[in-house]
N, C-alpha and C. Protein backbone atom coordinates (compact mmCIF):
# COMPACT_ATOMS: atom_id res chain seq x y z
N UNK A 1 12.36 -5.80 23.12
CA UNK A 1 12.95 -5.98 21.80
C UNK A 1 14.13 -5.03 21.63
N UNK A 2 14.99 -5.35 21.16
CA UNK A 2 16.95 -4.77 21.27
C UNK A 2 16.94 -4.93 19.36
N UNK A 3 17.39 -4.27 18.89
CA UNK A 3 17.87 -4.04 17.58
C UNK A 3 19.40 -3.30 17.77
N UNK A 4 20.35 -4.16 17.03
CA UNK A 4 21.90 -3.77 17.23
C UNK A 4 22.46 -3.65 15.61
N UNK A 5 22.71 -2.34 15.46
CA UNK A 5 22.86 -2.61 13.89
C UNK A 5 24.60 -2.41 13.78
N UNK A 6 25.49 -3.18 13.12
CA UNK A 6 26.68 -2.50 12.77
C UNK A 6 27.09 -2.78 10.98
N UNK A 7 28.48 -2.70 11.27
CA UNK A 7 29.05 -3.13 9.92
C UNK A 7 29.29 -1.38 8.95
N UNK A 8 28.62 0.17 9.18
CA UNK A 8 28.80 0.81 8.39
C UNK A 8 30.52 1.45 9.04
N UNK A 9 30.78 2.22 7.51
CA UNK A 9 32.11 2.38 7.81
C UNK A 9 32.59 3.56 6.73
N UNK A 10 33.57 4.09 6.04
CA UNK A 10 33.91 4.80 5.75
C UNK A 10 34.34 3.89 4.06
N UNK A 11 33.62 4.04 2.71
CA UNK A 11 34.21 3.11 1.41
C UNK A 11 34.31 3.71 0.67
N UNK A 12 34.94 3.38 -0.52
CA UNK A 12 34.87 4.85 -1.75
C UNK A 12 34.03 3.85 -2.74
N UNK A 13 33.82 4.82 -3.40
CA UNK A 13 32.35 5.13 -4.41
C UNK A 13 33.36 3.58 -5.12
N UNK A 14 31.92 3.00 -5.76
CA UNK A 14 32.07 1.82 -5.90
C UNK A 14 31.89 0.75 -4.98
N UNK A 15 32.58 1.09 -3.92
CA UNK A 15 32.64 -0.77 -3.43
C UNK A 15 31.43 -0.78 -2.67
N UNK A 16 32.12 -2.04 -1.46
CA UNK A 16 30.89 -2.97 -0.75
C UNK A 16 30.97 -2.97 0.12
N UNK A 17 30.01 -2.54 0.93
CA UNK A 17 29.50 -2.57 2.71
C UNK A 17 28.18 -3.79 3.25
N UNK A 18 28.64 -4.79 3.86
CA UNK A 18 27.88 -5.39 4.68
C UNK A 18 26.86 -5.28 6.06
N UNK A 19 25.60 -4.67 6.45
CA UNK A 19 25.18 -4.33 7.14
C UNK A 19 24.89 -5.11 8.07
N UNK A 20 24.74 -5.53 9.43
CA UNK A 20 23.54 -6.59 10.27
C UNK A 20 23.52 -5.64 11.17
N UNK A 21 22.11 -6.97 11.71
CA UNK A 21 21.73 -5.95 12.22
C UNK A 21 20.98 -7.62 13.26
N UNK A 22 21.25 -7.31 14.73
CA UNK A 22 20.88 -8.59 15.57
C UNK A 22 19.73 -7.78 16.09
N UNK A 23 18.62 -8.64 16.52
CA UNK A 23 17.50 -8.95 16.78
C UNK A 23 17.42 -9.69 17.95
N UNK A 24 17.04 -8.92 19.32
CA UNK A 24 16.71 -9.84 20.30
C UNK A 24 15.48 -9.54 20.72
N UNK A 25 14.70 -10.83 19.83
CA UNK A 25 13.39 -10.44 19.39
C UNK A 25 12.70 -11.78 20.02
N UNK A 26 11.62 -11.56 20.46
CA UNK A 26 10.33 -12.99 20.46
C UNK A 26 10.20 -13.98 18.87
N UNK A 27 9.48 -14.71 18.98
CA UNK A 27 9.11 -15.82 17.96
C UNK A 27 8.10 -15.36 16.92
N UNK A 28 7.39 -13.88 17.25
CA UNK A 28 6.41 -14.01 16.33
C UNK A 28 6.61 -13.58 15.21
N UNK A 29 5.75 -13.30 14.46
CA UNK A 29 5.83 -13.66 13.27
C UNK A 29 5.94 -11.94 12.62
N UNK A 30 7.61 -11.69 11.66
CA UNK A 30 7.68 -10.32 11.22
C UNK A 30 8.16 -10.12 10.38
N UNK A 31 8.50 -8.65 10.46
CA UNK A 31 9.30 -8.27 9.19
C UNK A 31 10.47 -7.57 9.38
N UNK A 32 11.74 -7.47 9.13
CA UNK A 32 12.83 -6.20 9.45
C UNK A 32 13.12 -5.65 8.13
N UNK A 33 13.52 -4.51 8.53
CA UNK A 33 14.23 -3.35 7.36
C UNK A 33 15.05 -3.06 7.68
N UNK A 34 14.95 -1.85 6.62
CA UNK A 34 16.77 -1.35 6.58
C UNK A 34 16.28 0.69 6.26
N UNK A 35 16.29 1.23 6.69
CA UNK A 35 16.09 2.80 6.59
C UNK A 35 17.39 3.39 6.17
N UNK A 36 17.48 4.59 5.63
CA UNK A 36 18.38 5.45 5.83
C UNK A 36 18.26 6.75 5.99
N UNK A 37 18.73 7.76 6.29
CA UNK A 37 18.37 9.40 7.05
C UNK A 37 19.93 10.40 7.02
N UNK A 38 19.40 11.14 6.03
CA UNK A 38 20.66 12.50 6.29
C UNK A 38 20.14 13.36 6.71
N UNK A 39 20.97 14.58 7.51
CA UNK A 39 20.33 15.50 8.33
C UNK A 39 19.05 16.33 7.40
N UNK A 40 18.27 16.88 8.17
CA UNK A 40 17.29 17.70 7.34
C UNK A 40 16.26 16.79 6.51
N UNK A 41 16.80 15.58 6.08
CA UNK A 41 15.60 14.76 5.02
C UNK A 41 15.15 13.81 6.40
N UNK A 42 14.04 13.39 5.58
CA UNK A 42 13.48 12.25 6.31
C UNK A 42 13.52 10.98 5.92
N UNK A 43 13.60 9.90 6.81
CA UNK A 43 14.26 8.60 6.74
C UNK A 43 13.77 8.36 5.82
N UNK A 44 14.48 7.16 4.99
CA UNK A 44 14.42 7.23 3.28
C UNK A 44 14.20 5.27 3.51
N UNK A 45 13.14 4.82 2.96
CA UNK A 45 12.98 3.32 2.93
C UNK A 45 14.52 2.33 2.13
N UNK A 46 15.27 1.61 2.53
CA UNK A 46 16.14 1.08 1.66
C UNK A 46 15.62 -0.22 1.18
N UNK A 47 15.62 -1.14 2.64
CA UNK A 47 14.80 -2.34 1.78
C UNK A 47 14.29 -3.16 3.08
N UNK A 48 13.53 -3.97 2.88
CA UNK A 48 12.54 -4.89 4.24
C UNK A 48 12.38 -6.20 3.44
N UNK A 49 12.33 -7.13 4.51
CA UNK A 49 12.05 -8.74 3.95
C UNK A 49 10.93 -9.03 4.99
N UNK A 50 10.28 -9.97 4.71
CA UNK A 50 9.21 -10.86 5.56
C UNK A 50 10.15 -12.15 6.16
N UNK A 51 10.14 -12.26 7.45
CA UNK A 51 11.30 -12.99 7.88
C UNK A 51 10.90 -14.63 7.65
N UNK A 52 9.41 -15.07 7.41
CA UNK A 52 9.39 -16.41 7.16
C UNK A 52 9.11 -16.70 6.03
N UNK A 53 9.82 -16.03 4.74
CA UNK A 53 10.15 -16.66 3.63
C UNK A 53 11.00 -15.91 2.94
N UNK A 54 11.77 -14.65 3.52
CA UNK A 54 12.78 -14.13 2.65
C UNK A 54 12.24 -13.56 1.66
N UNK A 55 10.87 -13.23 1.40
CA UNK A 55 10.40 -12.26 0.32
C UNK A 55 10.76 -10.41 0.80
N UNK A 56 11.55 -10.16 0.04
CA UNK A 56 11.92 -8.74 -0.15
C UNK A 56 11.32 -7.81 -1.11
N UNK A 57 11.31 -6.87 -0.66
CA UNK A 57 11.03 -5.68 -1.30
C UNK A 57 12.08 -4.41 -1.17
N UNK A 58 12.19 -3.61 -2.33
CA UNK A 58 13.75 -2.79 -2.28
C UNK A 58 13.20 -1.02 -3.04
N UNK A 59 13.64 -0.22 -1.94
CA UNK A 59 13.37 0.70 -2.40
C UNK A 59 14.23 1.26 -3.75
N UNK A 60 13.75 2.61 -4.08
CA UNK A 60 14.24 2.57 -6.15
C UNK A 60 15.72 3.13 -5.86
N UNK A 61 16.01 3.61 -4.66
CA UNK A 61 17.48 4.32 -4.72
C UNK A 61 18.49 3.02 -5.06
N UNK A 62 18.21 1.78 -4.17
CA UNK A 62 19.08 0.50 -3.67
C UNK A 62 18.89 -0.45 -4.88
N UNK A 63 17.32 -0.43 -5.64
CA UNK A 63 17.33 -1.95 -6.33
C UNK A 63 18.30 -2.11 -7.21
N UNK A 64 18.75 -3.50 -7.02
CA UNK A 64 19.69 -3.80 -7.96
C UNK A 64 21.38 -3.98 -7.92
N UNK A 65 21.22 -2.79 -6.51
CA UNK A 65 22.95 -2.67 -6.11
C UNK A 65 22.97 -3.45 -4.61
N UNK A 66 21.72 -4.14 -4.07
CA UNK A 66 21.48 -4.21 -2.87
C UNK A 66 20.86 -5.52 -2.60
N UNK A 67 21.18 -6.09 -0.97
CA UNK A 67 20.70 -7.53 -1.16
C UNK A 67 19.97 -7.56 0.29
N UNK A 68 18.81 -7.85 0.31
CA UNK A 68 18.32 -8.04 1.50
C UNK A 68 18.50 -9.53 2.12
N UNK A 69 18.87 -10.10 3.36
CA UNK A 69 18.59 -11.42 3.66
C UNK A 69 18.29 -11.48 5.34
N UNK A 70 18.04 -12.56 5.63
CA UNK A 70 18.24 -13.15 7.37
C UNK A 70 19.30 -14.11 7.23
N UNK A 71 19.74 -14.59 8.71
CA UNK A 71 20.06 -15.64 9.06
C UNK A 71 19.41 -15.75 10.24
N UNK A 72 18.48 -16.98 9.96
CA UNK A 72 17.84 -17.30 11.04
C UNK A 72 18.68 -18.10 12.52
N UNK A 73 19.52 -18.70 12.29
CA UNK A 73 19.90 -19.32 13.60
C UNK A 73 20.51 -17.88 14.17
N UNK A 74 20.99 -16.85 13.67
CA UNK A 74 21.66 -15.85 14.37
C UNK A 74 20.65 -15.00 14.61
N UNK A 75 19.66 -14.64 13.93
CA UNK A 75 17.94 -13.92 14.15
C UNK A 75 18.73 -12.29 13.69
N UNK A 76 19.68 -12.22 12.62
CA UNK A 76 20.32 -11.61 11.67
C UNK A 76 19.69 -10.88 10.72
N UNK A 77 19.35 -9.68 10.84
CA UNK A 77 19.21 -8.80 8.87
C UNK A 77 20.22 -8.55 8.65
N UNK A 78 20.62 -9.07 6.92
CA UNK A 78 21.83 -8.83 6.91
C UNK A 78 21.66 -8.06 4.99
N UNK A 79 21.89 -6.49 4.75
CA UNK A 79 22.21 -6.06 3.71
C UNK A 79 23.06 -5.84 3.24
N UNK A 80 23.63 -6.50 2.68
CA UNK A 80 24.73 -6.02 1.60
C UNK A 80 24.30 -5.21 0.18
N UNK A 81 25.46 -4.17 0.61
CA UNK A 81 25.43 -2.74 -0.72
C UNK A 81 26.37 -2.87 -1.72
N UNK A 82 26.41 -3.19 -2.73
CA UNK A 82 27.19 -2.83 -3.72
C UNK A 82 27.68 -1.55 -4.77
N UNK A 83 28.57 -1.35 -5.51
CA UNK A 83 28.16 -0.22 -6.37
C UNK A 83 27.84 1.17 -5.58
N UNK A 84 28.55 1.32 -4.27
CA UNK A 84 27.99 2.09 -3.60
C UNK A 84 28.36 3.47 -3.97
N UNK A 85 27.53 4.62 -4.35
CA UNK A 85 27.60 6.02 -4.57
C UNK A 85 27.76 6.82 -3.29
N UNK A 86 28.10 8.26 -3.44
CA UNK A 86 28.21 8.97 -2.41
C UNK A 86 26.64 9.69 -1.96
N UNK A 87 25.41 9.26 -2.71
CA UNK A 87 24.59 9.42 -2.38
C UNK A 87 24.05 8.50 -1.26
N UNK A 88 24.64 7.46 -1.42
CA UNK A 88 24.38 6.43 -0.19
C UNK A 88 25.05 6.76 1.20
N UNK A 89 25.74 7.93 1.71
CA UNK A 89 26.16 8.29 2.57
C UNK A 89 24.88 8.57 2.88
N UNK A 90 24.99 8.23 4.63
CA UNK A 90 23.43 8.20 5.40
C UNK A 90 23.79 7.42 6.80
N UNK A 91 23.33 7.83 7.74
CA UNK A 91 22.99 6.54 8.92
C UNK A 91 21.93 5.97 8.85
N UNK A 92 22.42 4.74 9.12
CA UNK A 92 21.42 3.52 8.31
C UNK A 92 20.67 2.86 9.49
N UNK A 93 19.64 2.82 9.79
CA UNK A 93 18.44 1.88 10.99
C UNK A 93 17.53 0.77 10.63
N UNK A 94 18.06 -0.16 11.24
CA UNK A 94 17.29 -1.54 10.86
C UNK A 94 16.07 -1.16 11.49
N UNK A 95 15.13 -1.90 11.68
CA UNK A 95 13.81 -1.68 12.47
C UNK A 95 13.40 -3.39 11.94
N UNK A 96 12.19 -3.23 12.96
CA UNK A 96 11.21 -4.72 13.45
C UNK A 96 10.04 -4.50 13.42
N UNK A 97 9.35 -5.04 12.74
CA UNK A 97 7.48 -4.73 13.04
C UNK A 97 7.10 -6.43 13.03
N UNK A 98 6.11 -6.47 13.74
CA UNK A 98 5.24 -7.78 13.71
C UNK A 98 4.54 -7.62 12.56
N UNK A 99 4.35 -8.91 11.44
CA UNK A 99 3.79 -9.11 10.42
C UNK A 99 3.74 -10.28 9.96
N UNK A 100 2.23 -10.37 9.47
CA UNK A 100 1.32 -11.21 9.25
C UNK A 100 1.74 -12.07 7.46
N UNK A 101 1.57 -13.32 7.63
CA UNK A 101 1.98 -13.93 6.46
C UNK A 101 0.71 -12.95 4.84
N UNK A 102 -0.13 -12.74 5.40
CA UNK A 102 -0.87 -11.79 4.82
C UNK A 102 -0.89 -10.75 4.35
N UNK A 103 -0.29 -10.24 4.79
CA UNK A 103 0.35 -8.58 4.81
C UNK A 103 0.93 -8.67 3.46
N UNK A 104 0.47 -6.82 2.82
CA UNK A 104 1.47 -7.07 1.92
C UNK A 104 3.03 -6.38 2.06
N UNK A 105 4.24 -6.72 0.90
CA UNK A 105 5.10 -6.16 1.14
C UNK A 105 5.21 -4.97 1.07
N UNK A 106 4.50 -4.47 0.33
CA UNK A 106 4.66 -2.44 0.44
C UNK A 106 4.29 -1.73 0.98
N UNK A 107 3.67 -2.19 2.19
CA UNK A 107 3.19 -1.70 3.70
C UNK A 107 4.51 -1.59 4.49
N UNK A 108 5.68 -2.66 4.05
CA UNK A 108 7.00 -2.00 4.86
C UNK A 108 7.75 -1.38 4.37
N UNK A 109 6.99 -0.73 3.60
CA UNK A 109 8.34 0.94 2.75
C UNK A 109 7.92 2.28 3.74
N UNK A 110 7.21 2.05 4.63
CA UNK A 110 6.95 3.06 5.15
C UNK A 110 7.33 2.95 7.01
N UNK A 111 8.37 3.91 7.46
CA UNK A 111 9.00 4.19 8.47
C UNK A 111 7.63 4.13 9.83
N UNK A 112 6.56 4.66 9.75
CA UNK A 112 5.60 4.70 10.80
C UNK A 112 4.86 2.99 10.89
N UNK A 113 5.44 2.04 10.30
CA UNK A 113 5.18 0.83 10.10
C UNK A 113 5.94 -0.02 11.29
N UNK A 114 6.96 0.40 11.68
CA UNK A 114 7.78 -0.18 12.27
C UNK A 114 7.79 0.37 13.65
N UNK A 115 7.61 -0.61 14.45
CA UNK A 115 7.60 -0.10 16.33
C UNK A 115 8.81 -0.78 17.18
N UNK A 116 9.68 -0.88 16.04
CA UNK A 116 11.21 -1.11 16.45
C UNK A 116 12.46 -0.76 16.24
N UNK A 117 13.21 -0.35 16.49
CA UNK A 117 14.36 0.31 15.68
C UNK A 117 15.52 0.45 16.30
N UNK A 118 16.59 -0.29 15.92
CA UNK A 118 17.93 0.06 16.19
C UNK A 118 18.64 0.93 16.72
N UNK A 119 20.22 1.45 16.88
CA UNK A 119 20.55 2.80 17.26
C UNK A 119 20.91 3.34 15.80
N UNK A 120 21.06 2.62 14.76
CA UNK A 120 21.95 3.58 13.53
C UNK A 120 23.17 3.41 13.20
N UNK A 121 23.82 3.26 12.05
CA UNK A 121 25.22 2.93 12.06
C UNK A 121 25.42 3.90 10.74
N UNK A 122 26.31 4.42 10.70
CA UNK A 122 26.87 5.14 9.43
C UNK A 122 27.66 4.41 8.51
N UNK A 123 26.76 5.55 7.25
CA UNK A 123 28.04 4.88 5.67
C UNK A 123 28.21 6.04 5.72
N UNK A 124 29.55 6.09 4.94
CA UNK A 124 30.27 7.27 4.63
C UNK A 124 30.70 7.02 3.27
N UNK A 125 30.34 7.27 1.78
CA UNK A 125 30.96 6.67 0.58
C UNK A 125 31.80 7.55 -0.07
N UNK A 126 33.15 7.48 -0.33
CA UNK A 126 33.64 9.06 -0.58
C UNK A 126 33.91 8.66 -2.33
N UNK A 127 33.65 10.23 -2.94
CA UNK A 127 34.06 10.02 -4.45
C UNK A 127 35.27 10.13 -4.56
């Protein structure tokens, strides 16, 4: 399993950054996220979807300014940030866990959930 995340970049406070993040993943059945991590803190949940119905869940820093989705023919997480603050400066890690149509969603706010993970891509949001 390969997780390739890009799209972060250098924006000023306010605007909009598009994240993906490709998946060269098997068929079964999961979930991807979206993390973020500044030095010294520990990775901070942003947001995770269940990939066979697009049900999301969004951590309290992101809800509202933030959009979780897939594209399935590309096997794509794709977040878009809006409204972005300079608190949102962070390198950002998609991750992959296998998950069950059962499962609930707030089992993927938590980083030890996930046995997949990207290399990281940076936001930089300047005021």
């Amino acid at each position: 399993v390969q997780l390739q995340a890009s799209g972060g970049g250098l924006v000023q406070a306010g605007g909009s950054l598009r994240l993906s993040c490709v998946a060269s993943i098997g068929t079964f059945s999961r979930a991807m996220g979206w993390f973020r991590q500044t030095p010294g803190k520990e990775r901070e949940f942003v947001a995770a979807l269940r990939w066979s119905s697009g049900s999301a869940v969004y951590g309290n820093s992101v809800k509202g300014r933030s959009t979780i989705s897939r594209d399935n023919a590309k096997n794509t997480v794709i977040l878009q940030m809006d409204s972005l603050k300079p608190d949102d400066t962070a390198v950002y890690y998609c991750a992959a866990t296998p998950f069950s149509i059962t499962e609930s969603l707030a089992t993927l706010t938590a980083p030890t959930r996930y046995g997949y993970w990207g290399q990281g891509t940076q936001v930089t949001v300047s005021s």
